[in-house]
Protein backbone atom coordinates (compact mmCIF):
# COMPACT_ATOMS: atom_id res chain seq x y z
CA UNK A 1 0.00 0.00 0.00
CA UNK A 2 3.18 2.39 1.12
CA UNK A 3 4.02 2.55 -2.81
CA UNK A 4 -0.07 3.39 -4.70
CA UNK A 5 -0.01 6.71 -2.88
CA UNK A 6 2.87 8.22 -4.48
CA UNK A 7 2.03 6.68 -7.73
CA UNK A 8 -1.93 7.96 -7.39
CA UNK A 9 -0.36 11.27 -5.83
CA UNK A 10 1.79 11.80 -9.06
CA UNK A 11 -0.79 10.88 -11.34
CA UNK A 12 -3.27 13.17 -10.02
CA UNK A 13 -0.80 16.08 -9.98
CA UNK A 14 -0.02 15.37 -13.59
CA UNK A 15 -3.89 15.36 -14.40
CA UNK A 16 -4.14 18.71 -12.85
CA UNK A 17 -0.92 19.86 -14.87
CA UNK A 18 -2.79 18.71 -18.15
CA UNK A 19 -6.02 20.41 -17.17
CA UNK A 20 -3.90 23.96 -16.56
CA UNK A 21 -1.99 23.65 -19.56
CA UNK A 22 -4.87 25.09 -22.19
CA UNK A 23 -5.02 27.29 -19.65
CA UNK A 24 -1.96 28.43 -19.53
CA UNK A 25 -1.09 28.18 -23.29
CA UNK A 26 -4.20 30.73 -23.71
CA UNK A 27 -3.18 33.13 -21.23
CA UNK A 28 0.23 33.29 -22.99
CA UNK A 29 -0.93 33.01 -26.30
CA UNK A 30 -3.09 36.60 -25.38
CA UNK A 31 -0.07 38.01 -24.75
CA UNK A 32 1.55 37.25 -28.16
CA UNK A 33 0.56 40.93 -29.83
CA UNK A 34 2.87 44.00 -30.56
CA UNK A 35 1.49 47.54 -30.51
CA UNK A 36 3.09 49.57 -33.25
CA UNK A 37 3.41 53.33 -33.03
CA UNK A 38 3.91 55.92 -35.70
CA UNK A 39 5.80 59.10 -34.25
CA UNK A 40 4.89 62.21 -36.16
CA UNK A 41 7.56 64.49 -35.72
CA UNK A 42 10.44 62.02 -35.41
CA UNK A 43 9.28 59.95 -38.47
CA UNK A 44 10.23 56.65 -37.03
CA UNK A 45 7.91 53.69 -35.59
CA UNK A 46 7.98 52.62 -32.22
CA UNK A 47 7.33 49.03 -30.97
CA UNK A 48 5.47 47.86 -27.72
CA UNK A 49 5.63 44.53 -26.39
CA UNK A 50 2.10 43.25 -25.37
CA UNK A 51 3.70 40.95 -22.50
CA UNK A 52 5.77 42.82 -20.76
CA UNK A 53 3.97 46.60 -22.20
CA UNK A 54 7.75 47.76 -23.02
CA UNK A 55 9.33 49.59 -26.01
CA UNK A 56 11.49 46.98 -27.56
CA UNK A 57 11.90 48.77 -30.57
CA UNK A 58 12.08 52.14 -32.79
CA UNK A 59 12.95 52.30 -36.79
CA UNK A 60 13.21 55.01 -39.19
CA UNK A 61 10.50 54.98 -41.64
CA UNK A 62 10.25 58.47 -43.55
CA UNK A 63 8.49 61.92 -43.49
CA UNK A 64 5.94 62.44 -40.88
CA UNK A 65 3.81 58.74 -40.44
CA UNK A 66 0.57 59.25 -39.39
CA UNK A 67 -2.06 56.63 -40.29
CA UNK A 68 -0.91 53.10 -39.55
CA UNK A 69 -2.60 49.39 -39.95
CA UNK A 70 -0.96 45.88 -40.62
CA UNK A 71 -2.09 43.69 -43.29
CA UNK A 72 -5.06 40.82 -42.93
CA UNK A 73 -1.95 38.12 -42.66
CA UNK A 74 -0.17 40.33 -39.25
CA UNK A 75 3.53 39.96 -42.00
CA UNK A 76 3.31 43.78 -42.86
CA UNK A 77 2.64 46.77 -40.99
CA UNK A 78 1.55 49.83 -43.80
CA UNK A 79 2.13 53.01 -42.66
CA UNK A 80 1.08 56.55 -44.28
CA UNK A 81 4.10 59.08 -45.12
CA UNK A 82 3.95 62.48 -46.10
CA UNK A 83 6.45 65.57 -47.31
CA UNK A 84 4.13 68.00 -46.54
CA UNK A 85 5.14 70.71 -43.41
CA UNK A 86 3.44 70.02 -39.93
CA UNK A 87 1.09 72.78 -38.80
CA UNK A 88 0.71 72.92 -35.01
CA UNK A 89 -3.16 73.01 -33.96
CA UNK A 90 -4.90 75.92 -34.17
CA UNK A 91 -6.49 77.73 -31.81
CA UNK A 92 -9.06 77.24 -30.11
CA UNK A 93 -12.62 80.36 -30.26
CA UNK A 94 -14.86 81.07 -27.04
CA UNK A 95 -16.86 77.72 -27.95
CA UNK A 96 -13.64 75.43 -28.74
CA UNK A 97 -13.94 75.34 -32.47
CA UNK A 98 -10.76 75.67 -34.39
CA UNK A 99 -9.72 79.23 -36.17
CA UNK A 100 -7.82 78.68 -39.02
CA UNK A 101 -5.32 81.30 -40.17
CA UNK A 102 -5.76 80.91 -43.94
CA UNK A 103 -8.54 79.89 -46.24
CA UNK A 104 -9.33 76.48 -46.64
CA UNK A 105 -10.87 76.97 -49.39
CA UNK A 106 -7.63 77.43 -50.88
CA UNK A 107 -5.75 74.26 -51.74
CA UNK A 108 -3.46 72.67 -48.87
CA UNK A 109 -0.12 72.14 -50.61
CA UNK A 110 2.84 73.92 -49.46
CA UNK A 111 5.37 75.53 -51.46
CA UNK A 112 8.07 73.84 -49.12
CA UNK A 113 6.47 70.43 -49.53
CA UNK A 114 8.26 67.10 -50.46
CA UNK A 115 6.69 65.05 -52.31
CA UNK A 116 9.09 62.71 -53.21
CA UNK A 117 8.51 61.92 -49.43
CA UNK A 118 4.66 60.91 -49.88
CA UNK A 119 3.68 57.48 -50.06
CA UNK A 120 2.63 54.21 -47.79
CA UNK A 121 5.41 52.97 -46.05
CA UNK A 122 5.75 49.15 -46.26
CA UNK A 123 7.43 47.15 -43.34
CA UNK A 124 8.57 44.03 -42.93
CA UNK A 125 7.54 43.18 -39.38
CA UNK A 126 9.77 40.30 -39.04
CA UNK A 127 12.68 42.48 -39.30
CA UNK A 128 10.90 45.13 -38.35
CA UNK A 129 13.01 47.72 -41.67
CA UNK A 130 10.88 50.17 -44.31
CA UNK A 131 11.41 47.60 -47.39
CA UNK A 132 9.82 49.89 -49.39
CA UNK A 133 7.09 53.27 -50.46
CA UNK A 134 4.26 52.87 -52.35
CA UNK A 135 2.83 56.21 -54.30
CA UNK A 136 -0.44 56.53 -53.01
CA UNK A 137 -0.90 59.92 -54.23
CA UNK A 138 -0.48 63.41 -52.70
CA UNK A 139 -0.13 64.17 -48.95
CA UNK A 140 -1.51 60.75 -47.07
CA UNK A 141 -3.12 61.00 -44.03
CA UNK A 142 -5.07 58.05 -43.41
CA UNK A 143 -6.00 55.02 -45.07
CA UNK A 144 -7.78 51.40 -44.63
CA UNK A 145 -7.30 47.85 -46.58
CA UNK A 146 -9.31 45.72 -48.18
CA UNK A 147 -10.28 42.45 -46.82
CA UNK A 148 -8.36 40.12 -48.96
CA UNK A 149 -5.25 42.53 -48.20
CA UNK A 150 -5.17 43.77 -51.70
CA UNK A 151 -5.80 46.96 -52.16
CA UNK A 152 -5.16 50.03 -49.89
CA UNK A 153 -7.68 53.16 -49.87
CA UNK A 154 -6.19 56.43 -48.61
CA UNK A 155 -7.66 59.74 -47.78
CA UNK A 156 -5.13 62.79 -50.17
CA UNK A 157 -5.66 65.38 -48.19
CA UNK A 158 -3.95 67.88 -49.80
CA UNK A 159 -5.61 67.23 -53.55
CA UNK A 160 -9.40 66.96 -51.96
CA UNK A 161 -9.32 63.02 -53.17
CA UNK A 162 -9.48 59.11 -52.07
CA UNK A 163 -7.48 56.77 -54.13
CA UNK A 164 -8.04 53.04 -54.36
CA UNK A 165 -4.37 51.41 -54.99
CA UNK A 166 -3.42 47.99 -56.15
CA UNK A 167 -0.49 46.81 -53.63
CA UNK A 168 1.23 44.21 -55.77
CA UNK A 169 1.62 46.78 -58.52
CA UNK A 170 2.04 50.02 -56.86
CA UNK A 171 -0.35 51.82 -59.24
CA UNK A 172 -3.30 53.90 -58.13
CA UNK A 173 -6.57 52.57 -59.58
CA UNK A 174 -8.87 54.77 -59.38
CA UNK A 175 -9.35 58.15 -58.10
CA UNK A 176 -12.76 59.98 -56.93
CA UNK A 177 -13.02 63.47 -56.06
CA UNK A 178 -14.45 64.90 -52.38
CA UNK A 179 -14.22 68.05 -50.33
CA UNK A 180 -11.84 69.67 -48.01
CA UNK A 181 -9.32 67.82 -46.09
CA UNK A 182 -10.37 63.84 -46.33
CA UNK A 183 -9.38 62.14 -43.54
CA UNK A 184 -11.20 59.28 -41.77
CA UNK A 185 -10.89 56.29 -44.32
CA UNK A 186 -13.03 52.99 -43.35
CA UNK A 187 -14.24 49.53 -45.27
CA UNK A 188 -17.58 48.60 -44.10
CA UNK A 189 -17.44 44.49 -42.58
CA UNK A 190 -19.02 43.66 -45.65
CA UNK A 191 -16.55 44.49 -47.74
CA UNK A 192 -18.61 46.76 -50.19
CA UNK A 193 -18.31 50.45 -48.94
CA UNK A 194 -15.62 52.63 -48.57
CA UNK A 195 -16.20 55.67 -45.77
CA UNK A 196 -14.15 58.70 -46.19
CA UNK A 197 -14.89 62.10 -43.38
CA UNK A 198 -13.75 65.26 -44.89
CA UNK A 199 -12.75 67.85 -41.45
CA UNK A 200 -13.53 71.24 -42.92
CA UNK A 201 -17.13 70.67 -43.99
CA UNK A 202 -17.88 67.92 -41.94
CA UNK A 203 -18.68 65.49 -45.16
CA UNK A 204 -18.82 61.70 -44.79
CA UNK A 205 -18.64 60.36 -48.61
CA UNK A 206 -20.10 56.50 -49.05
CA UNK A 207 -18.13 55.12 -51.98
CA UNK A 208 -19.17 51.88 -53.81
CA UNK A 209 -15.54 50.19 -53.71
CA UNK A 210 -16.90 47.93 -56.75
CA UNK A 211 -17.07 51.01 -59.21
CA UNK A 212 -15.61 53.53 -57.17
CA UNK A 213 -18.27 56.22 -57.59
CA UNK A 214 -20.09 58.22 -54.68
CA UNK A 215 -23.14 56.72 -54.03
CA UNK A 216 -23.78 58.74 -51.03
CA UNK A 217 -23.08 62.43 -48.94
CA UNK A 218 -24.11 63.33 -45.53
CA UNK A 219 -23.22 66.35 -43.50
CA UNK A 220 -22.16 65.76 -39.86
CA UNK A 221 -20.19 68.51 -37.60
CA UNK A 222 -16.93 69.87 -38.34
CA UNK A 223 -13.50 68.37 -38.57
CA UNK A 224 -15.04 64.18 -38.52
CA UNK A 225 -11.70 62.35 -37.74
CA UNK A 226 -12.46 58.42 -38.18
CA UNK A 227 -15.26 56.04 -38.23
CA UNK A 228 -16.45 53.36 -36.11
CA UNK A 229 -18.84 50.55 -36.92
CA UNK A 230 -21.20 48.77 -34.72
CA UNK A 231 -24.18 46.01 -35.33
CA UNK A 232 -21.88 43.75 -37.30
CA UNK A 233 -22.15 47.06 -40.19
CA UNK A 234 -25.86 47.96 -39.89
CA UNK A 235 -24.27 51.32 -37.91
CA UNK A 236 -21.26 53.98 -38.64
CA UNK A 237 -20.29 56.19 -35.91
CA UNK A 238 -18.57 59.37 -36.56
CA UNK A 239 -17.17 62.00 -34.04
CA UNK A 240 -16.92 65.55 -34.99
CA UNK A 241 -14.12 67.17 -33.33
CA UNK A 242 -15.40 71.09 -33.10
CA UNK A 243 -18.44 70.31 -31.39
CA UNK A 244 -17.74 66.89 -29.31
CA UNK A 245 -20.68 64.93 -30.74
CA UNK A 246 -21.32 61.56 -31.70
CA UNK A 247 -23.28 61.05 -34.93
CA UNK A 248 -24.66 57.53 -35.68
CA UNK A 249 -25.64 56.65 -39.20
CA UNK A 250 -27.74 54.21 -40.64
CA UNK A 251 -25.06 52.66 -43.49
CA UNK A 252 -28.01 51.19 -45.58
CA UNK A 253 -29.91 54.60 -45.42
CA UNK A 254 -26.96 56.43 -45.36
CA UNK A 255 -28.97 59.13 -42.49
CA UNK A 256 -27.84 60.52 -39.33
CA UNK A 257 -30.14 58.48 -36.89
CA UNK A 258 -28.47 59.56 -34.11
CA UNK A 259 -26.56 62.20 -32.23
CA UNK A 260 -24.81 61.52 -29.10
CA UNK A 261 -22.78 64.39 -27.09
CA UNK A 262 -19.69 63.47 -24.97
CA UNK A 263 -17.97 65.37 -21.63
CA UNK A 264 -17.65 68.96 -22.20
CA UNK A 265 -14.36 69.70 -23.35
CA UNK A 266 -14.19 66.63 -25.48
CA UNK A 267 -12.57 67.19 -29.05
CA UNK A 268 -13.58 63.58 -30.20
CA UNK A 269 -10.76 62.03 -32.69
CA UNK A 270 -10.55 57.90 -32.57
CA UNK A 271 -13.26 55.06 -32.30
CA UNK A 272 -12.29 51.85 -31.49
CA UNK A 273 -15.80 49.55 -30.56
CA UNK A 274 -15.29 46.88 -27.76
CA UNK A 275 -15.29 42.84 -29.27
CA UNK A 276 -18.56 42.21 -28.50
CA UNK A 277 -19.98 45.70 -29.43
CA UNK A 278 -21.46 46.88 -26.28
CA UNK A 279 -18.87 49.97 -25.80
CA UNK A 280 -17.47 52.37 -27.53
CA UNK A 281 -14.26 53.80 -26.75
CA UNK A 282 -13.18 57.44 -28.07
CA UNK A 283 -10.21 59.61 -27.87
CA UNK A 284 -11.02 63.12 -26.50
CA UNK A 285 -8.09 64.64 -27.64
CA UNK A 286 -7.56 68.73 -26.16
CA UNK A 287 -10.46 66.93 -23.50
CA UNK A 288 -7.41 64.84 -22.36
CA UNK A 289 -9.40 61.59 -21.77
CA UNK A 290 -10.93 58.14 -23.33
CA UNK A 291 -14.33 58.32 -23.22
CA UNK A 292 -16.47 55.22 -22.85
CA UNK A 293 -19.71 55.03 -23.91
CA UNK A 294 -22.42 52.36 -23.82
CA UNK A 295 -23.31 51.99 -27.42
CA UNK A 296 -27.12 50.80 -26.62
CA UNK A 297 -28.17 54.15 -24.85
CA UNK A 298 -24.84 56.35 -25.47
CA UNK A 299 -24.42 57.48 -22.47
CA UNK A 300 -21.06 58.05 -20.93
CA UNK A 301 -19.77 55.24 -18.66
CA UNK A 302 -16.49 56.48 -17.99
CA UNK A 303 -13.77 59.33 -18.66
CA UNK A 304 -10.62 57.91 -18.20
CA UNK A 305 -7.71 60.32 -17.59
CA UNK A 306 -5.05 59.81 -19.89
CA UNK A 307 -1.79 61.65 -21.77
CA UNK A 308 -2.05 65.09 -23.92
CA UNK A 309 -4.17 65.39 -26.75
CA UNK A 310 -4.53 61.86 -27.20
CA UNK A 311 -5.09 60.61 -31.03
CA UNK A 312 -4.92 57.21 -32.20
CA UNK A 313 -6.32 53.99 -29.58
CA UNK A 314 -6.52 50.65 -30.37
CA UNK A 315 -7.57 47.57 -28.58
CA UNK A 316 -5.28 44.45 -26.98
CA UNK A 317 -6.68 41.41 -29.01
CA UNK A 318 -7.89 39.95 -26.06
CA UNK A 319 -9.95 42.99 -25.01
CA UNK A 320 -7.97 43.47 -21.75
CA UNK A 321 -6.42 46.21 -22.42
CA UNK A 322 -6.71 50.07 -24.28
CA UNK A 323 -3.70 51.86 -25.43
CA UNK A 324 -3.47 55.60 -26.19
CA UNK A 325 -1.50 57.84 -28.31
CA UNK A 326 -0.39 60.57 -26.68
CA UNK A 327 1.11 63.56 -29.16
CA UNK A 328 2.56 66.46 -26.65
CA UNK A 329 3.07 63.92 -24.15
CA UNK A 330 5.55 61.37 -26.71
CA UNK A 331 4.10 58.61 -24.98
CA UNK A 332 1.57 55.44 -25.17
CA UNK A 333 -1.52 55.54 -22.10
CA UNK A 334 -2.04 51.67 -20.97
CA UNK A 335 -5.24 51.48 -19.95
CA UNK A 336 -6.70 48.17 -18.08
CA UNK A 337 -10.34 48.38 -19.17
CA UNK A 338 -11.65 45.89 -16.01
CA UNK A 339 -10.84 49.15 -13.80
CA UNK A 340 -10.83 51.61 -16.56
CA UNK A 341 -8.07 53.09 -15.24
CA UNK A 342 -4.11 53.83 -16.77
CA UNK A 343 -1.33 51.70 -15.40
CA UNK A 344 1.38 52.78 -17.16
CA UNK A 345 2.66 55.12 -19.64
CA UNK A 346 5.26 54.37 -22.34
CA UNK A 347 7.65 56.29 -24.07
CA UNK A 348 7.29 56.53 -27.97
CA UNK A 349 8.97 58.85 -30.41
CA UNK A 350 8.18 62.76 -30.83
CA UNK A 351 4.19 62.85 -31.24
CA UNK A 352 2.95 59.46 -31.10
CA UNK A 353 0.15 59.56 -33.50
CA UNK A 354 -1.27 55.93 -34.63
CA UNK A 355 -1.55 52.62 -33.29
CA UNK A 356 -1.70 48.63 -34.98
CA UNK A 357 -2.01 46.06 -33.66
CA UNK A 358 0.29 42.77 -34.91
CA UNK A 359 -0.29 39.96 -33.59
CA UNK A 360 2.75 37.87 -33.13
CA UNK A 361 3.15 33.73 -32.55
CA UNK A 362 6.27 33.68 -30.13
């Protein structure tokens, strides 16, 4: 008998290792996911570790990156590049809406801009080097890609247009025509409709990606930085960044059904919706904070305190966590969304703008 209860002792503690392991290999296998940063004003790309939520690296990419995302397959992060001279933000009247120095109706190009220097970046992530620049057409700001990882769409914000460009190739497809200052670009989940905000007269265009033709033109408020969907499609959100609001839009009907305010002093700029759609999370920018709001009644849940003028945000792929994009402050919020509260800060390059996710398989 002195001998079965080490052998039934062992064999019970390797049943319990078995049962822990799935476990374990889950909880490690969340953890597998880099955050990559595009620094403005330094023009490099900075890399956070989702385990240990360190920088482990920063590369040299080109002219002021801005608008970041990494391909369907996680092997290349694209990111947008652009020649043309940083303005600092303007200021601010007695309500908080922007005064702009110049006419905008006047077109946005600089004498003193490069643009040789415009163009989607392409990185290899495994090395984590600029292999190469695609010509996406003038001054780049934002952009999106298709499903299939084909095609890129980018907001020109200089030259009032949205390009559809073949990747393979490098050659711009086709080219359609909107108002001032495109910005927010977005493919619906189905695949079929390109979004594109435009900031100076608060236009969201609905492009038919198949033909490439507007098929549809709302007005929302001023300066509309990015768009969010929610209901699986059925719903595009859209901040406007002069007044703070929310506007909710029925994509079939393409109609405003909705308008939702946030915190005073909010200056709305990214959407990112929870994984199972029931919150929205939304950078305040000048307001300072990530806003969460329930996306059945839209009420705010939460105003977390974060960085200065925070931009980009984007989601840990297990939904744990929320990281922020801090320009002034040249670093990235960490925000643990059980407690909705930031638990660290790390440093980036000079004005942190966007964020990807790439999700590794250390």
């Amino acid at each position: 008998m002195s001998n079965v209860k080490p052998r039934f002792t062992h064999l019970l503690f390797a049943r319990v290792l078995l049962a822990l392991l799935p476990i374990a290999t889950s909880a490690r296998a969340a953890d597998n996911y880099q955050i990559y940063v595009s620094n403005e004003r330094s023009g490099d790309v900075t890399v956070i570790d989702g385990a240990s939520l360190e920088a482990v690296a920063t590369f040299p990419v080109g002219k002021r990156p801005r608008g970041i995302h990494a391909s369907p397959d996680g092997k290349t992060v694209y990111v947008a590049l652009s020649g043309t001279p940083i303005e600092g933000p303007p200021q601010l009247d007695a309500r908080g809406n922007p005064v702009f120095e110049r006419d905008k109706d006047d077109d946005d190009d600089d004498d003193d801009a490069d643009k040789a220097a415009d163009g989607v970046g392409v990185v290899d992530v495994a090395t984590r080097k600029l292999v190469k620049k695609i010509s996406v057409g003038s001054d780049p700001e934002e952009f999106d890609i298709s499903q299939d990882g084909r095609r890129l769409y980018v907001s020109n914000e200089d030259v009032k247009t949205a390009s559809a460009v073949d990747i393979a190739n490098g050659k711009v497809e086709s080219i359609v025509p909107l108002t001032q200052e495109p910005e927010g670009v977005a493919v619906t989940p189905d695949g079929k409709t390109l979004i594109v905000t435009c900031e100076t007269g608060g236009d969201v265009f609905f492009i038919d990606i198949a033909t490439f033709k507007v098929k549809g033109n709302i007005k929302v408020g001023p300066r509309p930085r990015s768009v969010a969907f929610l209901e699986g499609g059925k719903l595009a959100v859209v901040p406007s960044e002069s007044n703070g609001n929310l506007y909710v839009i029925d994509t079939a009907q393409i109609k405003v059904v909705r308008t939702a305010a946030l915190p005073k002093g909010s200056r709305p700029m990214r959407l990112r919706a929870s994984a199972d759609g029931s919150k929205l999370y939304v950078s305040t920018g000048r307001g300072g904070t990530v806003a969460v709001v329930d996306t059945k009644s839209f009420a705010v849940l939460d105003n977390i305190a974060v960085g200065k003028r925070p931009w980009g945000i984007v989601l840990s792929p297990d939904g744990k966590y929320l990281f922020s994009a801090n320009g002034p402050s040249n670093d990235v919020s960490v925000i643990d969304l059980t407690t909705n509260r930031e638990i660290a800060k790390v440093k980036a390059g000079d004005s942190p703008w966007g964020l990807a996710v790439v999700k590794t398989s250390k």
